[in-house]
Each structure stands twice: as C-alpha cells, then as structure tokens.
N, C-alpha and C. Protein backbone atom coordinates (compact mmCIF):
# COMPACT_ATOMS: atom_id res chain seq x y z
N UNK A 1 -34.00 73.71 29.48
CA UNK A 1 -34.53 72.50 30.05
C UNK A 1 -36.03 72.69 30.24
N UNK A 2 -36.75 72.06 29.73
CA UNK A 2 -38.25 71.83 29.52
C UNK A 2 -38.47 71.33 30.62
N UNK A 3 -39.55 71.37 31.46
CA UNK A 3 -39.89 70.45 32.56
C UNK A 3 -41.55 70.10 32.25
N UNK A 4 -41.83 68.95 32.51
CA UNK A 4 -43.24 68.70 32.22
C UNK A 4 -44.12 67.79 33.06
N UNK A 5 -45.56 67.96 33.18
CA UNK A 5 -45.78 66.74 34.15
C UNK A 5 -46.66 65.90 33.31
N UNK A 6 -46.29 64.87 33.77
CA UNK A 6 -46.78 63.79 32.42
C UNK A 6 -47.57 62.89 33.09
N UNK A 7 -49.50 63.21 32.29
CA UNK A 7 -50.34 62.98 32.38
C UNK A 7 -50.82 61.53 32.41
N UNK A 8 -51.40 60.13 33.49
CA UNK A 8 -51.54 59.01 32.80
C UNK A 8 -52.78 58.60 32.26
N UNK A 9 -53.13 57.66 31.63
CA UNK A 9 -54.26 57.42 30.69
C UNK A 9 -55.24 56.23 31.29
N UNK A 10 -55.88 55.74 31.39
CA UNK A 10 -57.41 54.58 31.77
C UNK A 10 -56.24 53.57 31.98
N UNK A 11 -55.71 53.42 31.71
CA UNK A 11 -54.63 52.42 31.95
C UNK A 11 -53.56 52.32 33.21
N UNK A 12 -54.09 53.91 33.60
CA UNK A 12 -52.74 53.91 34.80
C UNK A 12 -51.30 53.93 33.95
N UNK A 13 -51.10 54.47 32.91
CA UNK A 13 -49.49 54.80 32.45
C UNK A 13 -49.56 56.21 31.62
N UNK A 14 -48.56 56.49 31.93
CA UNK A 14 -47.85 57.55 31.35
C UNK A 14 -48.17 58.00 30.22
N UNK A 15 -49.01 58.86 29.11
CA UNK A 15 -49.12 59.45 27.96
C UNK A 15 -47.89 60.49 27.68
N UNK A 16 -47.50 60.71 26.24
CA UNK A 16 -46.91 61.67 25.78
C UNK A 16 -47.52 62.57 25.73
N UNK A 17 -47.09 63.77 25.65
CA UNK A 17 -47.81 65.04 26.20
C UNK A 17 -47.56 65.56 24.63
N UNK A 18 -46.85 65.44 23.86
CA UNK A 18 -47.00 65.83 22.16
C UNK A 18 -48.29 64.79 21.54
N UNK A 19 -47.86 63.42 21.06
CA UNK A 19 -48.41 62.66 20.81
C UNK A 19 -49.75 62.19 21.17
N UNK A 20 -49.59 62.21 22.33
CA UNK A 20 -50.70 61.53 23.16
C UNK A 20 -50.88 59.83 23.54
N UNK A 21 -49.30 59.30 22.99
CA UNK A 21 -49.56 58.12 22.76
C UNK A 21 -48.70 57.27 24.16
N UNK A 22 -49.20 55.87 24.46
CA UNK A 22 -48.50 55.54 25.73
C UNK A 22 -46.86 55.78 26.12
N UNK A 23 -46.55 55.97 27.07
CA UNK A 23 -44.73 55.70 27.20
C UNK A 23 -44.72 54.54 27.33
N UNK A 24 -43.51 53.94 26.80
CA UNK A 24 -42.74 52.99 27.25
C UNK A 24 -41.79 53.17 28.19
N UNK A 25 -41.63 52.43 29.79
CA UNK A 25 -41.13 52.39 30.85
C UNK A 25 -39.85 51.62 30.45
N UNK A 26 -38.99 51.85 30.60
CA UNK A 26 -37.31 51.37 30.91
C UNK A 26 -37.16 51.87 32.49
N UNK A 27 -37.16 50.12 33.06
CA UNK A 27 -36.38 50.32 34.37
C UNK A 27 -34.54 51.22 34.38
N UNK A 28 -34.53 51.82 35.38
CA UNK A 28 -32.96 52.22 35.32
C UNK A 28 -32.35 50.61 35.54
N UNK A 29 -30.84 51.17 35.59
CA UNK A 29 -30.08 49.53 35.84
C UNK A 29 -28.87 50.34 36.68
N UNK A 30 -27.78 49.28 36.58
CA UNK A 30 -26.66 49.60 37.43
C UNK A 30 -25.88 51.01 37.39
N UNK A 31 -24.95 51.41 38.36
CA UNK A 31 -24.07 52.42 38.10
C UNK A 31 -23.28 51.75 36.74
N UNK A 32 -22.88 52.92 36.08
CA UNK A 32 -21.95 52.66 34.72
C UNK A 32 -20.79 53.39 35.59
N UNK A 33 -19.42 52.98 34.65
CA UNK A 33 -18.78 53.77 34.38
C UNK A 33 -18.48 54.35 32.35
N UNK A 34 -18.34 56.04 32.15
CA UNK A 34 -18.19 55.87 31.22
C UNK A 34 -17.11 57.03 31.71
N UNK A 35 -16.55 56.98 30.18
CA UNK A 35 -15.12 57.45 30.14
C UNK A 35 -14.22 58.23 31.43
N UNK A 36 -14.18 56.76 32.39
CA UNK A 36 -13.44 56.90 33.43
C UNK A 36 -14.10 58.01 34.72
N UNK A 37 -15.74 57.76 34.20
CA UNK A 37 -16.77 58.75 35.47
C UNK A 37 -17.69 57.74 35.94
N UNK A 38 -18.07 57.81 37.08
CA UNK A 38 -19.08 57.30 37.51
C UNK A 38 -20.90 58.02 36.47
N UNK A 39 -21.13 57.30 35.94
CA UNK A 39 -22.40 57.73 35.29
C UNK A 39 -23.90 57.13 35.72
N UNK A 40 -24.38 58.06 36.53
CA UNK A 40 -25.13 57.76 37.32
C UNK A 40 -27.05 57.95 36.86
N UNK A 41 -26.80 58.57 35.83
CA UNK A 41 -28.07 58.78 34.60
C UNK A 41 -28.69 57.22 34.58
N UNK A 42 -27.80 56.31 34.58
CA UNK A 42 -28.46 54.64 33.98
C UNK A 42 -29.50 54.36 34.62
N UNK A 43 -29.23 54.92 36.43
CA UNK A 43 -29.61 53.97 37.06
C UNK A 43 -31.26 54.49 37.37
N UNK A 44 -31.80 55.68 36.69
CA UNK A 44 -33.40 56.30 36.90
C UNK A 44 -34.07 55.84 35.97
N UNK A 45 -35.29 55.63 35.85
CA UNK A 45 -36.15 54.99 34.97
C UNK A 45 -36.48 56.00 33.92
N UNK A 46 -36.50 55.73 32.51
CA UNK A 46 -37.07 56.34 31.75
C UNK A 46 -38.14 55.84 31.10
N UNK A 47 -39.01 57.13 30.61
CA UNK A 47 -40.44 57.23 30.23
C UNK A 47 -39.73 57.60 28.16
N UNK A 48 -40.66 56.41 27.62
CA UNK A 48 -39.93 56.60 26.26
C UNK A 48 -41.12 56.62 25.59
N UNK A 49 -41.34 58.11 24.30
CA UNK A 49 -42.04 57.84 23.48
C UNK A 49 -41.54 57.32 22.07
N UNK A 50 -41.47 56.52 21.12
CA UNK A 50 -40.76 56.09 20.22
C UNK A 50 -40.98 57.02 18.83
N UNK A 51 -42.87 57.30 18.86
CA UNK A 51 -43.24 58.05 17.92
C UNK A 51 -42.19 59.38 17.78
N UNK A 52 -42.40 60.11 19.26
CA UNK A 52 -41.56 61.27 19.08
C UNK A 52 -39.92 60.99 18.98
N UNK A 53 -39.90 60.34 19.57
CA UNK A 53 -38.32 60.23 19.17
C UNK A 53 -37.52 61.07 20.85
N UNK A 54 -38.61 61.15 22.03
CA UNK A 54 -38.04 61.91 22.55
C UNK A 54 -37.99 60.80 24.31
N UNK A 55 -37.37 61.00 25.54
CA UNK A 55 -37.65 60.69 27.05
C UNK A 55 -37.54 61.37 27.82
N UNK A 56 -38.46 61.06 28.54
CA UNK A 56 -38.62 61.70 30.37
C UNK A 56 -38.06 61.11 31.27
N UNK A 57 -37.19 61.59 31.80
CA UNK A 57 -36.79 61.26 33.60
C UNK A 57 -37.32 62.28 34.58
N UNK A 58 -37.99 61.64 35.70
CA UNK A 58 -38.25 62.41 36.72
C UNK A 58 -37.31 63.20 37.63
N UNK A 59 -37.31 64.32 37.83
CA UNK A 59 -36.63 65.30 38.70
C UNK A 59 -36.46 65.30 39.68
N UNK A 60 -35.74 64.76 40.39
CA UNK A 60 -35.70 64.22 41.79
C UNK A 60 -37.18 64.25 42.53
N UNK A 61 -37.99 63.16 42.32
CA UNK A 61 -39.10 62.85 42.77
C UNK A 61 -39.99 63.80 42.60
N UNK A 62 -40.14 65.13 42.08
CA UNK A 62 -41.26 65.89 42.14
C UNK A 62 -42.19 65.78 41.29
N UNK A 63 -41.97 64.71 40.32
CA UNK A 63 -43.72 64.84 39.67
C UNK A 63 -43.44 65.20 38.21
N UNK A 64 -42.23 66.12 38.42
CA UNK A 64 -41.97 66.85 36.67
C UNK A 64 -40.70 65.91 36.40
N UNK A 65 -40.69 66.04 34.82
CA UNK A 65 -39.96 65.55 33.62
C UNK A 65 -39.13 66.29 33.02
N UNK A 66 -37.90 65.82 32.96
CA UNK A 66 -37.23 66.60 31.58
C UNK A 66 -37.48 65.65 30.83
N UNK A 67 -37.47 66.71 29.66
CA UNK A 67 -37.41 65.76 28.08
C UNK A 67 -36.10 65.57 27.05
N UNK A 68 -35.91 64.38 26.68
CA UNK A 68 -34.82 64.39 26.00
C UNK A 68 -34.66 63.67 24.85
N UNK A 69 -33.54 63.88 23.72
CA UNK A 69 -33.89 63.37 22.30
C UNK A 69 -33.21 62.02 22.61
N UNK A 70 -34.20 61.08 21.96
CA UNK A 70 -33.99 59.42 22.17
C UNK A 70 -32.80 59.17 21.08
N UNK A 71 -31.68 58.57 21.44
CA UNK A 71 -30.48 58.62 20.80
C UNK A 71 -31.33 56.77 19.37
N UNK A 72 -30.93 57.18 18.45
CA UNK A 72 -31.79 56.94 17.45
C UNK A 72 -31.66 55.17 17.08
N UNK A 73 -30.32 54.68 17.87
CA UNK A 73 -30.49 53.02 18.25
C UNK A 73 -31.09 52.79 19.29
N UNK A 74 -31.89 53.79 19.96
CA UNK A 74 -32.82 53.06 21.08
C UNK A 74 -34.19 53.37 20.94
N UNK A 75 -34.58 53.86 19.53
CA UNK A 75 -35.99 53.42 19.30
C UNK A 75 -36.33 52.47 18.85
N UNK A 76 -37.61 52.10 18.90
CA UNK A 76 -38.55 51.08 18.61
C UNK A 76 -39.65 51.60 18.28
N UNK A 77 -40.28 50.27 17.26
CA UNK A 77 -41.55 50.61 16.67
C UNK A 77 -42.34 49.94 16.85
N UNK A 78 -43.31 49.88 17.23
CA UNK A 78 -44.76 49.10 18.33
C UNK A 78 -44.71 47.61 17.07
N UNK A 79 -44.87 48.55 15.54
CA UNK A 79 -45.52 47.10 14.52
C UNK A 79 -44.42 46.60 14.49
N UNK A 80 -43.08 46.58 14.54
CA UNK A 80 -41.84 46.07 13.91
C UNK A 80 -41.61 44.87 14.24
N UNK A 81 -41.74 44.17 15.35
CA UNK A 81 -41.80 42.67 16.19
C UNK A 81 -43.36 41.79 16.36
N UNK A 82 -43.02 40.76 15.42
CA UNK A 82 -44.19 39.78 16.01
C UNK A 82 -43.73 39.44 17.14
N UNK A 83 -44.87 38.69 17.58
CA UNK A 83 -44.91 37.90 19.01
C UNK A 83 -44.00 36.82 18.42
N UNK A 84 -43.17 36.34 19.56
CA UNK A 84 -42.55 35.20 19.13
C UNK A 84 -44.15 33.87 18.98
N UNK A 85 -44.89 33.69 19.68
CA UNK A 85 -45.86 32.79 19.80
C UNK A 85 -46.62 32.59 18.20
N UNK A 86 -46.51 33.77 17.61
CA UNK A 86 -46.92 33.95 16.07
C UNK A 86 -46.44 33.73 15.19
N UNK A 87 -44.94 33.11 15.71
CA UNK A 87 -43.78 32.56 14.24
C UNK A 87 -43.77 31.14 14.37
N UNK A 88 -44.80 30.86 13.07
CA UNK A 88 -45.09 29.57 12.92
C UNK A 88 -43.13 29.09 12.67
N UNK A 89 -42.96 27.22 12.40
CA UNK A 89 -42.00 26.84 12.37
C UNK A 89 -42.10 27.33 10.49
N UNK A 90 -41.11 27.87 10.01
CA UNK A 90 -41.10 28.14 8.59
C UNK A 90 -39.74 27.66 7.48
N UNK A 91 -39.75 27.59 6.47
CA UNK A 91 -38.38 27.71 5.80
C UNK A 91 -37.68 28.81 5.35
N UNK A 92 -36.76 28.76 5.74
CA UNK A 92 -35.75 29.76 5.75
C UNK A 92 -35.01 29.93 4.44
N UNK A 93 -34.64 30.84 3.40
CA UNK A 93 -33.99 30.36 2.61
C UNK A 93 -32.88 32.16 2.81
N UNK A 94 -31.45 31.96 2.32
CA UNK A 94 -30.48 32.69 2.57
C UNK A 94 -30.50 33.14 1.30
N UNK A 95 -29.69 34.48 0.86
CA UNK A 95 -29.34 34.65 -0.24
C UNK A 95 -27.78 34.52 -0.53
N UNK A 96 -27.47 35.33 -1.39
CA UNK A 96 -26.01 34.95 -1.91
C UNK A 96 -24.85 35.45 -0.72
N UNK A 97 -25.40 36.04 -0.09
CA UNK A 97 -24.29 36.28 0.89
C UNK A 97 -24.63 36.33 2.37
N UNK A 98 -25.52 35.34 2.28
CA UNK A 98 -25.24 34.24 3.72
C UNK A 98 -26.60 34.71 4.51
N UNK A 99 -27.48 35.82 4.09
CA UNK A 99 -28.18 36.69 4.76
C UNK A 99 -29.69 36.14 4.25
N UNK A 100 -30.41 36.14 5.63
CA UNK A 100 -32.63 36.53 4.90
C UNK A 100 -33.02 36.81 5.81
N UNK A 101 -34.54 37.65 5.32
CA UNK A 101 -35.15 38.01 6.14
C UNK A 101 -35.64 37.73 7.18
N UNK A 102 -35.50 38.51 8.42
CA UNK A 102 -35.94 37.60 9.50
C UNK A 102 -37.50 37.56 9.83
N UNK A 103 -38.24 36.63 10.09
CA UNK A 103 -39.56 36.88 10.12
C UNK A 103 -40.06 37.16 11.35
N UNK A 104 -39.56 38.16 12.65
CA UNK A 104 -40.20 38.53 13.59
C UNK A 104 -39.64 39.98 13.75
N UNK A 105 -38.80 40.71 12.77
CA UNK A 105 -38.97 42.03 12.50
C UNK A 105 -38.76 42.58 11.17
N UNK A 106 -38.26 41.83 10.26
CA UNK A 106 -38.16 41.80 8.86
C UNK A 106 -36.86 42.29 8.36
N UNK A 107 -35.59 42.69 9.29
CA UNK A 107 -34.65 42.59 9.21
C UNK A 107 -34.07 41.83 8.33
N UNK A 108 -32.68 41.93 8.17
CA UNK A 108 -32.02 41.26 7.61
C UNK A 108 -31.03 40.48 8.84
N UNK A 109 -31.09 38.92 8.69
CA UNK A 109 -30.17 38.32 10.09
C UNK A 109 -29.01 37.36 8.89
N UNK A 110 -28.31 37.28 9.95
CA UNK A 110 -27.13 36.36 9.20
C UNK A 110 -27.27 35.18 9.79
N UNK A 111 -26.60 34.15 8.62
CA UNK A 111 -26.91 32.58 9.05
C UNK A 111 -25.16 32.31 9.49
N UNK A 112 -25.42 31.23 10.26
CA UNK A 112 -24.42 30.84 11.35
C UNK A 112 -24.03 29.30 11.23
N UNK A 113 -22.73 29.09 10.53
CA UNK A 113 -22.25 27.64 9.99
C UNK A 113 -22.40 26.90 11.29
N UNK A 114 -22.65 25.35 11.12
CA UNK A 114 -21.97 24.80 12.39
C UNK A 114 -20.84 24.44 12.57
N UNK A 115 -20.31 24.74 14.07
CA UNK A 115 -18.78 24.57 14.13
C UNK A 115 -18.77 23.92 15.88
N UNK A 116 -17.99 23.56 15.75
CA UNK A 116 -17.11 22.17 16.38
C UNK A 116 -17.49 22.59 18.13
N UNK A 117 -17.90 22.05 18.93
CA UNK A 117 -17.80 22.41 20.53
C UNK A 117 -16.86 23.21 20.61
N UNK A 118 -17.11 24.10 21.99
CA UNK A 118 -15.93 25.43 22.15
C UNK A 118 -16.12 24.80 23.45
N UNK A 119 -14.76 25.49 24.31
CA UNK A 119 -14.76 25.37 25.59
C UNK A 119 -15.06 27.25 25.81
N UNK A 120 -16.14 27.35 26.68
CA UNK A 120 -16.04 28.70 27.47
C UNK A 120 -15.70 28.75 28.71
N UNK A 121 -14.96 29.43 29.62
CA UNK A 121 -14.77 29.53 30.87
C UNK A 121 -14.69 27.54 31.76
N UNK A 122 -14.41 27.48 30.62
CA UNK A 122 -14.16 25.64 31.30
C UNK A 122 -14.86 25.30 31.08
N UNK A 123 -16.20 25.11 30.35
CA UNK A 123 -17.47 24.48 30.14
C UNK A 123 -17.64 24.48 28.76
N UNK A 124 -18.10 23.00 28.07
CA UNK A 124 -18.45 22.86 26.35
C UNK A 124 -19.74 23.99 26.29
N UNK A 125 -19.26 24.59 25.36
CA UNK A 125 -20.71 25.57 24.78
C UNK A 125 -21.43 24.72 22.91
N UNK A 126 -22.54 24.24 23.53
CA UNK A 126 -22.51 23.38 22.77
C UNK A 126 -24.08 24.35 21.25
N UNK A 127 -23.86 25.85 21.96
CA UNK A 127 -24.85 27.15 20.88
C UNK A 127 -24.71 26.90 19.61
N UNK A 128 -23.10 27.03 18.80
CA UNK A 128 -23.14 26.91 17.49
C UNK A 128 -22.86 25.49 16.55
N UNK A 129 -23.48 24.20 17.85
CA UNK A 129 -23.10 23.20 16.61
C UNK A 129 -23.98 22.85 15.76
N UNK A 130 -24.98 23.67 15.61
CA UNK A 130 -25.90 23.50 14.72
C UNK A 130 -25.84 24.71 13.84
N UNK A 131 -26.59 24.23 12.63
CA UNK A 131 -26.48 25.98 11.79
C UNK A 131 -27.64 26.52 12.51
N UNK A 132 -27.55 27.97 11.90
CA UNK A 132 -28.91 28.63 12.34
C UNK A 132 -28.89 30.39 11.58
N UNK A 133 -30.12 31.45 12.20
CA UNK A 133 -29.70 32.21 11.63
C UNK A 133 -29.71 32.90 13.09
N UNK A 134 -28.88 34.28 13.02
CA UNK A 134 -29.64 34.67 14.30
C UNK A 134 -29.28 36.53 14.03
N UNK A 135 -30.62 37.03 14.49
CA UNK A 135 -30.68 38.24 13.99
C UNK A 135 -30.31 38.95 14.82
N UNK A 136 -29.16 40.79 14.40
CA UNK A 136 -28.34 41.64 15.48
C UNK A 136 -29.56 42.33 15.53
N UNK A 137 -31.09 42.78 14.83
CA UNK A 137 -31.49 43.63 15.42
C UNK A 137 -32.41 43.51 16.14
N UNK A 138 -32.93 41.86 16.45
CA UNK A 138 -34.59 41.70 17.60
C UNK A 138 -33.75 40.33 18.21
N UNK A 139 -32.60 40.36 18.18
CA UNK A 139 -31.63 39.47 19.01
C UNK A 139 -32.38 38.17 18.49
N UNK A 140 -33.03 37.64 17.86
CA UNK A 140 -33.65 36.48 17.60
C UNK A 140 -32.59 35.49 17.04
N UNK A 141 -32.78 34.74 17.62
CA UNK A 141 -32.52 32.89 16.84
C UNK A 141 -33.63 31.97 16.56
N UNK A 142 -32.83 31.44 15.05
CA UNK A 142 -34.15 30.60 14.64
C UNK A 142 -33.11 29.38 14.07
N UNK A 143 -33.17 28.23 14.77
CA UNK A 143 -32.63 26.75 14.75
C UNK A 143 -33.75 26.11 13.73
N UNK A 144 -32.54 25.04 13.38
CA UNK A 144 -33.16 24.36 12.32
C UNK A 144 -33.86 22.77 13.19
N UNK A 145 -35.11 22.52 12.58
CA UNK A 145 -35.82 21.61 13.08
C UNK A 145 -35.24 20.16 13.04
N UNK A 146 -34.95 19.07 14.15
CA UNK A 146 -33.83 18.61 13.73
C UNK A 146 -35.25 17.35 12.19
N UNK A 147 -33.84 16.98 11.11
CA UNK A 147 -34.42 16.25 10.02
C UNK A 147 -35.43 16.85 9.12
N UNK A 148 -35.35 18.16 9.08
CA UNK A 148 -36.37 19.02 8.17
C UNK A 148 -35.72 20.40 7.84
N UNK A 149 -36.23 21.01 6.62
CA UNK A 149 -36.22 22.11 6.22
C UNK A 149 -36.54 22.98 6.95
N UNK A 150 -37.29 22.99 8.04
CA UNK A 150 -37.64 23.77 8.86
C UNK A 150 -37.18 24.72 9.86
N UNK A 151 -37.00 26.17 9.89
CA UNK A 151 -36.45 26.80 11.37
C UNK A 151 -37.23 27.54 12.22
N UNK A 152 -37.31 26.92 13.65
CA UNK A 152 -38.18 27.81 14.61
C UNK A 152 -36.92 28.91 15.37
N UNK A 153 -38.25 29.85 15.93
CA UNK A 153 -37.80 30.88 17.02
C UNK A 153 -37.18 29.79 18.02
N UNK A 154 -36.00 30.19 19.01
CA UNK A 154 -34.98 29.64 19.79
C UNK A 154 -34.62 30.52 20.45
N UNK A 155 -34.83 30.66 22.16
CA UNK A 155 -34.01 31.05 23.02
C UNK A 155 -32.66 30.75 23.10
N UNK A 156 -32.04 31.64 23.15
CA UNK A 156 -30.58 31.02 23.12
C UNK A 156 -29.87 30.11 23.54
C-alpha cells in the first residue's frame, strides 16, 4: 500500500503526483450492499486521474492517499465529450443495423423506434413515442426536431 500526499495546483485542486495533471473529484454516495456485505468504500470521495489510469482515497482524514488501479469502465477522457451547448441541431443518418455516430463522443449509439405509450408505476411514460437515438456510452439523447430531418441533444 503506497501512501501519498497529494499536492494542489493555482487552482486549489488536487494534481497527480505521476502525471502532474488535475484530479477529477467523485463525490462518495450511499452505503452499497455488495455480495450480501455492507460496502462501505462508495461512500469516500475519490481523487481520479484518467491519464494514469489510477485513484486516491484519503486515509482516515490524515492528509495521505492510497492509490488505486481505476477499474477500466470508469475512465474518461477530458477530449472525448463535447459540450452539449456545442451540438448544433444536425442530421442524423443510421447505418444498416440501426446504429451512428454519436456526435458528443463519437461513439456508436443506437436508434430507438417509436412505440405506443407505456404505463410505468401507474403513470403514461410518454420517452419513447418518438424515434430517437440515444447513446449507452455519454448517456446522450438526441430527438428528432418535430417536421424536419433534424436531431438535437435531449434531456431525458
């Protein structure tokens, strides 16, 4: 176990001590349970460098870090996401198997038929009566403009 104290930069945040480059802060969140344990790791904040591939949690308040290898679906890459504010309204076109590129990480997202009102929990969910595409890896939706070729970015 490495312990480290991690230096911050003109900015007031956290530098990587390999890299040199900012952390990214992840608030902790709730108690988990995983395989039938209380898992109590969730709930401390981690310090994430993406370059390295590695995170810091603080040691019960003293100042020092362990470091640990970033499990490899929870990196991110600074260029990989436009701003949503930067995705003009555009045309979308699919290929042969239902799929295109998404234009706010360049992914590949799947397009989404429209289908009929659902009832959820007693309430019409009225999300998929339109087509659309919506991407698994920057969670994005992009709805079609109504009477045009057109699809913008869409909060869900």
């Amino acid at each position: 176990m490495d312990l480290v104290k991690l230096e911050k930069n003109s900015n007031n945040k956290f530098i990587c001590p390999q890299c040199k480059g900012e952390l990214r802060k992840v608030e902790g969140g709730g108690i988990q349970i995983v395989d039938g344990k209380v898992d109590m790791d969730a709930t401390t904040p981690r310090h994430i460098c993406d370059e390295c591939g590695v995170f810091y949690k603080e040691l019960l308040h003293s100042g020092y870090y362990n470091s640990f290898v970033l499990p490899e679906n929870e990196r991110q890459s600074k260029k990989s996401f436009v701003e949503v504010k930067d995705i003009p309204p555009q045309q979308i076109k699919r290929d042969a198997d239902g799929k295109a590129d998404c234009p706010r990480c360049g992914k590949k997202m799947d397009f989404v038929e429209a289908q009929p009102v659902q009832i959820v929990d007693g309430k019409p969910d009225f999300s998929n009566t339109m087509e659309h595409f919506n991407c698994p890896h920057c969670k994005s939706v992009f709805r079609k403009i109504a009477s045009t070729d057109f699809y913008q970015w869409s909060e869900k």
